[in-house]
C-alpha atoms as a PDB file:
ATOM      1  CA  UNK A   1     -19.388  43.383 355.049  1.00  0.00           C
ATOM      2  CA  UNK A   2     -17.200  46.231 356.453  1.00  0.00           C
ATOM      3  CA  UNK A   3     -17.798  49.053 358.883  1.00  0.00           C
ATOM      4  CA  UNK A   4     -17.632  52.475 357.699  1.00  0.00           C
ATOM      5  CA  UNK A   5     -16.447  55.310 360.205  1.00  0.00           C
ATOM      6  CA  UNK A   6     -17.288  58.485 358.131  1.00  0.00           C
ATOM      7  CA  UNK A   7     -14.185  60.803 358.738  1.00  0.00           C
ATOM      8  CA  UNK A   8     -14.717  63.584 360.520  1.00  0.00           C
ATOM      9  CA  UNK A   9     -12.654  66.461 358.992  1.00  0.00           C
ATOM     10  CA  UNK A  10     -11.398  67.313 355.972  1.00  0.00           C
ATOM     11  CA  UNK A  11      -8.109  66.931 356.955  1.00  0.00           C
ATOM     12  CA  UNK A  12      -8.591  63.105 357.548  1.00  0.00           C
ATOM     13  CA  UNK A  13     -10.140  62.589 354.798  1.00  0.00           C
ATOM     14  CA  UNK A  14      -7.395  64.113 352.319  1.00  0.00           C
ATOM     15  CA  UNK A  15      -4.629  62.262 355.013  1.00  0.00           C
ATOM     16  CA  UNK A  16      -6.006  58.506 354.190  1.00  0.00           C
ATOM     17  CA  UNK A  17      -7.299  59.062 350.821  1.00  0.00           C
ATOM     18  CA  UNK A  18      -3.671  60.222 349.332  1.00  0.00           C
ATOM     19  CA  UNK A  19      -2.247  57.701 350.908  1.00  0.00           C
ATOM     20  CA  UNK A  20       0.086  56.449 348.074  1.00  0.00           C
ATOM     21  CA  UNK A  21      -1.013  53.018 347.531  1.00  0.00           C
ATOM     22  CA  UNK A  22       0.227  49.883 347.579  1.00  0.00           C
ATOM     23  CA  UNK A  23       4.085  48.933 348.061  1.00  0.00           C
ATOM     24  CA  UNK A  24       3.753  48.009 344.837  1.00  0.00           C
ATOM     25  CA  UNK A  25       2.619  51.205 343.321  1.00  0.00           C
ATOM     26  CA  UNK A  26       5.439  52.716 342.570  1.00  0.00           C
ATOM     27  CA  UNK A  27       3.921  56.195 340.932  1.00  0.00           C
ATOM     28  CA  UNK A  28       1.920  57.205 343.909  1.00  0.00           C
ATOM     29  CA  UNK A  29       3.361  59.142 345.608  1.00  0.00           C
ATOM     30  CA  UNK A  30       1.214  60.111 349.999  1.00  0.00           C
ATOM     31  CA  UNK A  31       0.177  63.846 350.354  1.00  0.00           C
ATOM     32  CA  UNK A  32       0.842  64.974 346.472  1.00  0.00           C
ATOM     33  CA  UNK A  33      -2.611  66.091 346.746  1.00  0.00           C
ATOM     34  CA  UNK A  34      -3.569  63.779 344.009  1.00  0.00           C
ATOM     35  CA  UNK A  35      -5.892  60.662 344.765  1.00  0.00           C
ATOM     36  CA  UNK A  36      -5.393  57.719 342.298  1.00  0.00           C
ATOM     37  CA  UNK A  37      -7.578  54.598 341.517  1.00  0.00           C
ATOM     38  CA  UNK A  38      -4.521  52.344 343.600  1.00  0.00           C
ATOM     39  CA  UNK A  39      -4.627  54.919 346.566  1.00  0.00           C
ATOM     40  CA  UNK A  40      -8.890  54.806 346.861  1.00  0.00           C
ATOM     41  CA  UNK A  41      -9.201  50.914 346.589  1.00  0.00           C
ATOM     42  CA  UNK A  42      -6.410  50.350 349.254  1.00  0.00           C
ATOM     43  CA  UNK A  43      -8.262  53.343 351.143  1.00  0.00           C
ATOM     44  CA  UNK A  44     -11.596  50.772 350.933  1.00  0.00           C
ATOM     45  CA  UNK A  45      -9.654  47.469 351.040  1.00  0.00           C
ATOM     46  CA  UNK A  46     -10.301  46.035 347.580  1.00  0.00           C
ATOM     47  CA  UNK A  47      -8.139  45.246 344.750  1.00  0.00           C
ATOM     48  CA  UNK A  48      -8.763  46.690 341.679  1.00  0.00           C
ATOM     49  CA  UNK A  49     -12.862  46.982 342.162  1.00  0.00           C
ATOM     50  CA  UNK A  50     -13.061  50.625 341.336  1.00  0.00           C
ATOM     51  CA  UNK A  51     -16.692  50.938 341.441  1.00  0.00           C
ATOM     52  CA  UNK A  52     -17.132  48.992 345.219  1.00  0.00           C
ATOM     53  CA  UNK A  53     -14.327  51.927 346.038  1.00  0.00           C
ATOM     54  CA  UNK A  54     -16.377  54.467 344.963  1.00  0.00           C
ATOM     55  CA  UNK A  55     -19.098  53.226 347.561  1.00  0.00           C
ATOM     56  CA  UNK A  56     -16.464  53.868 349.918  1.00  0.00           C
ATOM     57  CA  UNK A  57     -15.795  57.034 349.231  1.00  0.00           C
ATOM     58  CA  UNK A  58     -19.416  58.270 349.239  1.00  0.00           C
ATOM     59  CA  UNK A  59     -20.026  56.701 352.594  1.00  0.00           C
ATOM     60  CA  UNK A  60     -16.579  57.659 354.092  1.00  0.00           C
ATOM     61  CA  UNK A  61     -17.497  61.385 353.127  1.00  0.00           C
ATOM     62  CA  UNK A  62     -21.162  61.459 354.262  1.00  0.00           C
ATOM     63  CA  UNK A  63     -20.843  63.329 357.295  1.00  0.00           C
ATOM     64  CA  UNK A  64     -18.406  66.500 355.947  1.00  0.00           C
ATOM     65  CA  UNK A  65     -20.023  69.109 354.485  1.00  0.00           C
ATOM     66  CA  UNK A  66     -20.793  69.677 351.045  1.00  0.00           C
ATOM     67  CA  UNK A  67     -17.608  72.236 349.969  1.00  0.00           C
ATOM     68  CA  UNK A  68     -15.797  69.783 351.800  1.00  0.00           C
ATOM     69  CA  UNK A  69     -16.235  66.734 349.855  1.00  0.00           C
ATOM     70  CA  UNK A  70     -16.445  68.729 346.645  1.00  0.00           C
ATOM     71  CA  UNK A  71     -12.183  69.632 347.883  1.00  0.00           C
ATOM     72  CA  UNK A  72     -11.550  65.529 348.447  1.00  0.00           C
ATOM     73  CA  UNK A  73     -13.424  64.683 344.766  1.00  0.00           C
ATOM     74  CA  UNK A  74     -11.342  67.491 342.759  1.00  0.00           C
ATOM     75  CA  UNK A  75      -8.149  65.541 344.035  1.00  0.00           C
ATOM     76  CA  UNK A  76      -9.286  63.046 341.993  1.00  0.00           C
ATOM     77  CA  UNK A  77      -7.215  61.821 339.016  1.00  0.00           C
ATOM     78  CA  UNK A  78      -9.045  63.680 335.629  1.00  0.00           C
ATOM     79  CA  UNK A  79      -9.776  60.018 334.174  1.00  0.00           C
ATOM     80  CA  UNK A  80     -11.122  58.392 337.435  1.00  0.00           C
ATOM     81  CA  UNK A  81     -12.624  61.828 338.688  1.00  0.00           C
ATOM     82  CA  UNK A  82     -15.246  60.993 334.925  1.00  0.00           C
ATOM     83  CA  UNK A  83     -15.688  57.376 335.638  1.00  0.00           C
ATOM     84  CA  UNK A  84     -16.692  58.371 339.194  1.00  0.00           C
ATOM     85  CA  UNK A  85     -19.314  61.009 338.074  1.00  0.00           C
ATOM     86  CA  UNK A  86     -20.619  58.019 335.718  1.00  0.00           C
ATOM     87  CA  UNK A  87     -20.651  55.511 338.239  1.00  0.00           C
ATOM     88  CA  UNK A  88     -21.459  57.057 341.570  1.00  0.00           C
ATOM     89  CA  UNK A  89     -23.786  55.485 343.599  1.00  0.00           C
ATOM     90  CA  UNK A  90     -27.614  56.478 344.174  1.00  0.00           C
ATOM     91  CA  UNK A  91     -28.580  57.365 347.481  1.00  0.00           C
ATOM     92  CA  UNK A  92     -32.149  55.867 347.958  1.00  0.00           C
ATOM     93  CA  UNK A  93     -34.651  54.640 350.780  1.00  0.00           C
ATOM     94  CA  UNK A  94     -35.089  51.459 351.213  1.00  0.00           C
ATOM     95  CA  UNK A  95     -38.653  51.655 349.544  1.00  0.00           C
ATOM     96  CA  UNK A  96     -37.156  52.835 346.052  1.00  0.00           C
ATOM     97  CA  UNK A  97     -34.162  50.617 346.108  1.00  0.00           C
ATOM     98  CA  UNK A  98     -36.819  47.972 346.003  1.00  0.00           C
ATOM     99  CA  UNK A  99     -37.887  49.223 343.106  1.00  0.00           C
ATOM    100  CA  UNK A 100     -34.713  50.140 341.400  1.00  0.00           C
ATOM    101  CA  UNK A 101     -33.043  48.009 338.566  1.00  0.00           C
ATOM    102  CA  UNK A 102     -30.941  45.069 339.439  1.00  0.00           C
ATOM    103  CA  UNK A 103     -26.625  46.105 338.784  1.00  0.00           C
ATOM    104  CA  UNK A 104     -27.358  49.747 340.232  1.00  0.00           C
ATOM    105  CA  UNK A 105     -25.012  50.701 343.462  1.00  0.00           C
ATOM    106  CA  UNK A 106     -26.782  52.351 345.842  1.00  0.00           C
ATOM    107  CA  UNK A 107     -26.348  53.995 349.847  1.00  0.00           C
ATOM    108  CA  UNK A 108     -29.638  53.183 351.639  1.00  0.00           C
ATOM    109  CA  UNK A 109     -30.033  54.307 355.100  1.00  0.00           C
ATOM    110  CA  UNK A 110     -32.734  52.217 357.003  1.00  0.00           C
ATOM    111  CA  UNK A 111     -33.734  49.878 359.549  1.00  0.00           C
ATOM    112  CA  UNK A 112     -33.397  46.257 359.122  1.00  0.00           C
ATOM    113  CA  UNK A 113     -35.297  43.498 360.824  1.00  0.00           C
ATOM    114  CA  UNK A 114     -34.084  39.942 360.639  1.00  0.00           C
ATOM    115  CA  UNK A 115     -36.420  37.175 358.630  1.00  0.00           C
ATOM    116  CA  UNK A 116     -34.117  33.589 358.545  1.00  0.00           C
ATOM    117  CA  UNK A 117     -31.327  32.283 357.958  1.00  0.00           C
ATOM    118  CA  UNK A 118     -30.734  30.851 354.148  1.00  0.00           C
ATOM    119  CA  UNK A 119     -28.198  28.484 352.461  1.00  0.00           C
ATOM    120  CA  UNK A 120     -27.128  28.251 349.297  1.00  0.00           C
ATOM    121  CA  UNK A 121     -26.060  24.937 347.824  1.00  0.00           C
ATOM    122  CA  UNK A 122     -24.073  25.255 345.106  1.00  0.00           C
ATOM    123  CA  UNK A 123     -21.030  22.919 343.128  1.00  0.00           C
ATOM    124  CA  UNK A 124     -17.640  23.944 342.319  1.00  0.00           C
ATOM    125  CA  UNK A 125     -14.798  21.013 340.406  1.00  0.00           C
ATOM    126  CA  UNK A 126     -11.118  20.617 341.955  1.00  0.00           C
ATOM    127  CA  UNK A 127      -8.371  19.340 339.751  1.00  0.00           C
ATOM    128  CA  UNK A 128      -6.269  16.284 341.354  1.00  0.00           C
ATOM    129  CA  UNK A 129      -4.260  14.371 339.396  1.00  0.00           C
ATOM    130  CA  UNK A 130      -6.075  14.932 336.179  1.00  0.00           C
ATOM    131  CA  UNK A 131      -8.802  14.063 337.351  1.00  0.00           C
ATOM    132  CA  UNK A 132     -12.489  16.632 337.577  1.00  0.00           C
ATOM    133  CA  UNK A 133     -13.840  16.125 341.160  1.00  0.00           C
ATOM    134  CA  UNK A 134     -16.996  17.443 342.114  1.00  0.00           C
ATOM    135  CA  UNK A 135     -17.052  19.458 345.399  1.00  0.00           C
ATOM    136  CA  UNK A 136     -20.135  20.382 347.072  1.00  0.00           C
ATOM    137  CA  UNK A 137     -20.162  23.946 349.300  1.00  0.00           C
ATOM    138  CA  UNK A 138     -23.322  25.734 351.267  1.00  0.00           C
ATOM    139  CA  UNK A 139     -23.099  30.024 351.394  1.00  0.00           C
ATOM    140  CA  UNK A 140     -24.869  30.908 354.818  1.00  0.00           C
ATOM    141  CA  UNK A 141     -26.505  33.984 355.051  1.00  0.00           C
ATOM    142  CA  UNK A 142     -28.909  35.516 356.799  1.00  0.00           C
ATOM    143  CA  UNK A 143     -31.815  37.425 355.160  1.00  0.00           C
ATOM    144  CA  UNK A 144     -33.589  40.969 356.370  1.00  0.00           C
ATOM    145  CA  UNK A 145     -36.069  42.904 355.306  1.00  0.00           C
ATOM    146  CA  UNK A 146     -34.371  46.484 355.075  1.00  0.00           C
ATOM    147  CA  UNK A 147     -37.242  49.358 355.832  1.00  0.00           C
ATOM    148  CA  UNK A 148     -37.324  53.115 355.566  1.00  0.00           C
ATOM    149  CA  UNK A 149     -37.585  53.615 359.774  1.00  0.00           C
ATOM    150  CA  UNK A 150     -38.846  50.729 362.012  1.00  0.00           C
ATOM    151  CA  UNK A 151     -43.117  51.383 361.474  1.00  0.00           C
ATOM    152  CA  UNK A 152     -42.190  51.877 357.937  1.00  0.00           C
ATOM    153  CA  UNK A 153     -45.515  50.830 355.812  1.00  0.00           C
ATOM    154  CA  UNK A 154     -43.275  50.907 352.558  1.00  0.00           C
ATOM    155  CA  UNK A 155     -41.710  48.284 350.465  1.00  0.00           C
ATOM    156  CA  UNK A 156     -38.946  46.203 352.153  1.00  0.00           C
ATOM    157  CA  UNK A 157     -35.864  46.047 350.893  1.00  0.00           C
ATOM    158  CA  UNK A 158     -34.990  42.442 351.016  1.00  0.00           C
ATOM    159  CA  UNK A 159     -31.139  41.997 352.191  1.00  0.00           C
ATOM    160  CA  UNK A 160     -28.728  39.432 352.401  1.00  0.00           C
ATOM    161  CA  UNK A 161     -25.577  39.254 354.601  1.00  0.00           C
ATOM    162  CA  UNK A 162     -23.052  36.654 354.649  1.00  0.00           C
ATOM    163  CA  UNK A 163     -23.818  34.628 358.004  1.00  0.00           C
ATOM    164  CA  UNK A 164     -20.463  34.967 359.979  1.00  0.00           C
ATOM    165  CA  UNK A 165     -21.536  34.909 363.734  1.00  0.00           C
ATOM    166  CA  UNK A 166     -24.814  37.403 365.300  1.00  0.00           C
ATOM    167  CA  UNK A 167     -27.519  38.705 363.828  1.00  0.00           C
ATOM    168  CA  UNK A 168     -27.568  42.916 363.093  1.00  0.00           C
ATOM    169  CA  UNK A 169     -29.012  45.051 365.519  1.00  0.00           C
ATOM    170  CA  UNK A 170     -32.352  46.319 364.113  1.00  0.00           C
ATOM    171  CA  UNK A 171     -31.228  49.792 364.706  1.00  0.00           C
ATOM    172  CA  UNK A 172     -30.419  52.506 362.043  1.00  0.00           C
ATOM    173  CA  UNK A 173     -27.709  51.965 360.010  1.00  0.00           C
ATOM    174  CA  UNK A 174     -26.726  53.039 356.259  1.00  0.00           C
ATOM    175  CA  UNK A 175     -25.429  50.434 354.023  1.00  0.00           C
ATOM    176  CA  UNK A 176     -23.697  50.778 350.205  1.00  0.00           C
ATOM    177  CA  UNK A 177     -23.866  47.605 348.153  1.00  0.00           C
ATOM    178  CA  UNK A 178     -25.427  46.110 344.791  1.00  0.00           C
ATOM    179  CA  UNK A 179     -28.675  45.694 343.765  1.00  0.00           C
ATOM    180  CA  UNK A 180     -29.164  42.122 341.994  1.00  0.00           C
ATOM    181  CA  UNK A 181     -32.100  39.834 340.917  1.00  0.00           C
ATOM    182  CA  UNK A 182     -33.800  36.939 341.867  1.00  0.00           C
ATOM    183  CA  UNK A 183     -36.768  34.960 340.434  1.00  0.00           C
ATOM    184  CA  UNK A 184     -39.353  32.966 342.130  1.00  0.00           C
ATOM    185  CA  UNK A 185     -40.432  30.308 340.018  1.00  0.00           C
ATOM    186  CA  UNK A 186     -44.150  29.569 339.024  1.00  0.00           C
ATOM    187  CA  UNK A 187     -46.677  30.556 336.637  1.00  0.00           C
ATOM    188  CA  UNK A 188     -45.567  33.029 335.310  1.00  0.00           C
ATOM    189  CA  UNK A 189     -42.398  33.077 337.452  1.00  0.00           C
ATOM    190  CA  UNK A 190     -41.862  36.497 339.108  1.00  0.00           C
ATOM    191  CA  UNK A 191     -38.874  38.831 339.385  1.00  0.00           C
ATOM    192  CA  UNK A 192     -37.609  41.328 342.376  1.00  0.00           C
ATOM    193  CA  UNK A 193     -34.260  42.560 343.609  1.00  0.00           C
ATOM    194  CA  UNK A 194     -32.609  41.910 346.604  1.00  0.00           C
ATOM    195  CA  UNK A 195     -29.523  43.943 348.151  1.00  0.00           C
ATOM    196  CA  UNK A 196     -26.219  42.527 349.156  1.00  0.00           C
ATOM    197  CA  UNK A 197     -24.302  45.294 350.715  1.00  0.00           C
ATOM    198  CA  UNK A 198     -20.305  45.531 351.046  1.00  0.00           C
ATOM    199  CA  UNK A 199     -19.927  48.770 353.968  1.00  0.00           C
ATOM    200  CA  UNK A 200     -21.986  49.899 356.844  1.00  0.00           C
ATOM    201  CA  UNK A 201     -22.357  52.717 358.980  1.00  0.00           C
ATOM    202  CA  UNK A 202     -23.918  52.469 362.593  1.00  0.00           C
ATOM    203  CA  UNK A 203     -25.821  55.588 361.833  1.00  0.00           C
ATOM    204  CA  UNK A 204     -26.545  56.023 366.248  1.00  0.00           C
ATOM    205  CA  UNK A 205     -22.838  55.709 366.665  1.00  0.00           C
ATOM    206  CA  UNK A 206     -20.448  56.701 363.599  1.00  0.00           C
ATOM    207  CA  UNK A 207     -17.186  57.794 364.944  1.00  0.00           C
ATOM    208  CA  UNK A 208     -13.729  58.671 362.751  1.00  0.00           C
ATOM    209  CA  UNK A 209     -10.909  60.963 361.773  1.00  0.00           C
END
């Protein structure tokens, strides 16, 4: 999961956002006031996952004003600037992401508090010398219940975040990920969502361009 410092004027928003791409994209062109797919996924630090990028954008806009991130979206390429009004993310509470249908991307602000730490057993097969092996790996995370503000009486959202050292402060903070599913097995078995988010944004602290 990566931090999100929301720019902080228009300026530096249009500066990294036409930003030319890759080296290896060798039609886009830095400050042509055009923004391409290539230049908004290097922008949020993914290859090719147009949809995560538009996550990005959303969250790396949230604290201009309105006119203002209406002037970064028109630089949008025509083509991307429809997929992006197709596939924009909902901004939701916590309470009705819970709620929401599993495959929607959504900005949640909220507070989360820790619950446990999970792993995930799971088998993946390495080729040597012809020859299938079986490999065993374990995905760590750690699990929180995401809520609306800290005495929240609503619906948790449950969250899980790859477990790569602390825990998260329990303080405000607005995330932009995936809804997915999960089922708890019984009789009959039951069905919920869970959130895995890609960005943050310290919501007490945000500081950028």
């Amino acid at each position: 999961m990566k931090e999100i410092k929301p720019y902080k004027s228009l300026q530096g928003a249009k500066a990294a956002l036409d930003n030319g791409g890759r080296f290896f994209n060798l039609w886009d062109r830095a400050g042509d006031d055009k923004i391409t797919s290539a230049e908004l996924t290097k922008a949020a630090g993914v290859f090719g996952q147009e949809s995560i990028a538009f996550l990005f954008l959303d969250m790396a806009l949230a604290d201009l004003s309105e006119d203002q991130r209406e002037q970064v979206t028109k630089l949008l390429t025509p083509e991307m600037a429809k997929r992006y009004r197709r596939k924009c993310p909902n901004i939701l509470r916590p309470s009705q992401a819970a709620l929401a249908k599993p495959g929607t991307l959504v900005i949640v602000e909220g507070v989360p508090a820790y619950v446990e730490n999970a792993v995930h057993k799971r088998m993946t097969f390495l080729f040597v010398d012809g020859i299938m092996l079986p490999v065993p790996i374990e995905d760590h995370y750690q699990t929180y219940d995401l809520c609306d503000e800290r005495a929240s009486r609503g619906v948790p959202l449950p969250m899980i975040v790859a477990r790569l050292g602390k825990r998260r402060d329990e303080a405000a903070a607005r995330y932009g990920g995936l809804l997915k599913e999960f089922t708890l097995e019984g009789k009959p078995n039951k069905k919920g969502v869970y959130f895995e988010p890609v960005y943050f944004t310290r919501l007490e602290a945000s500081a950028g361009k």
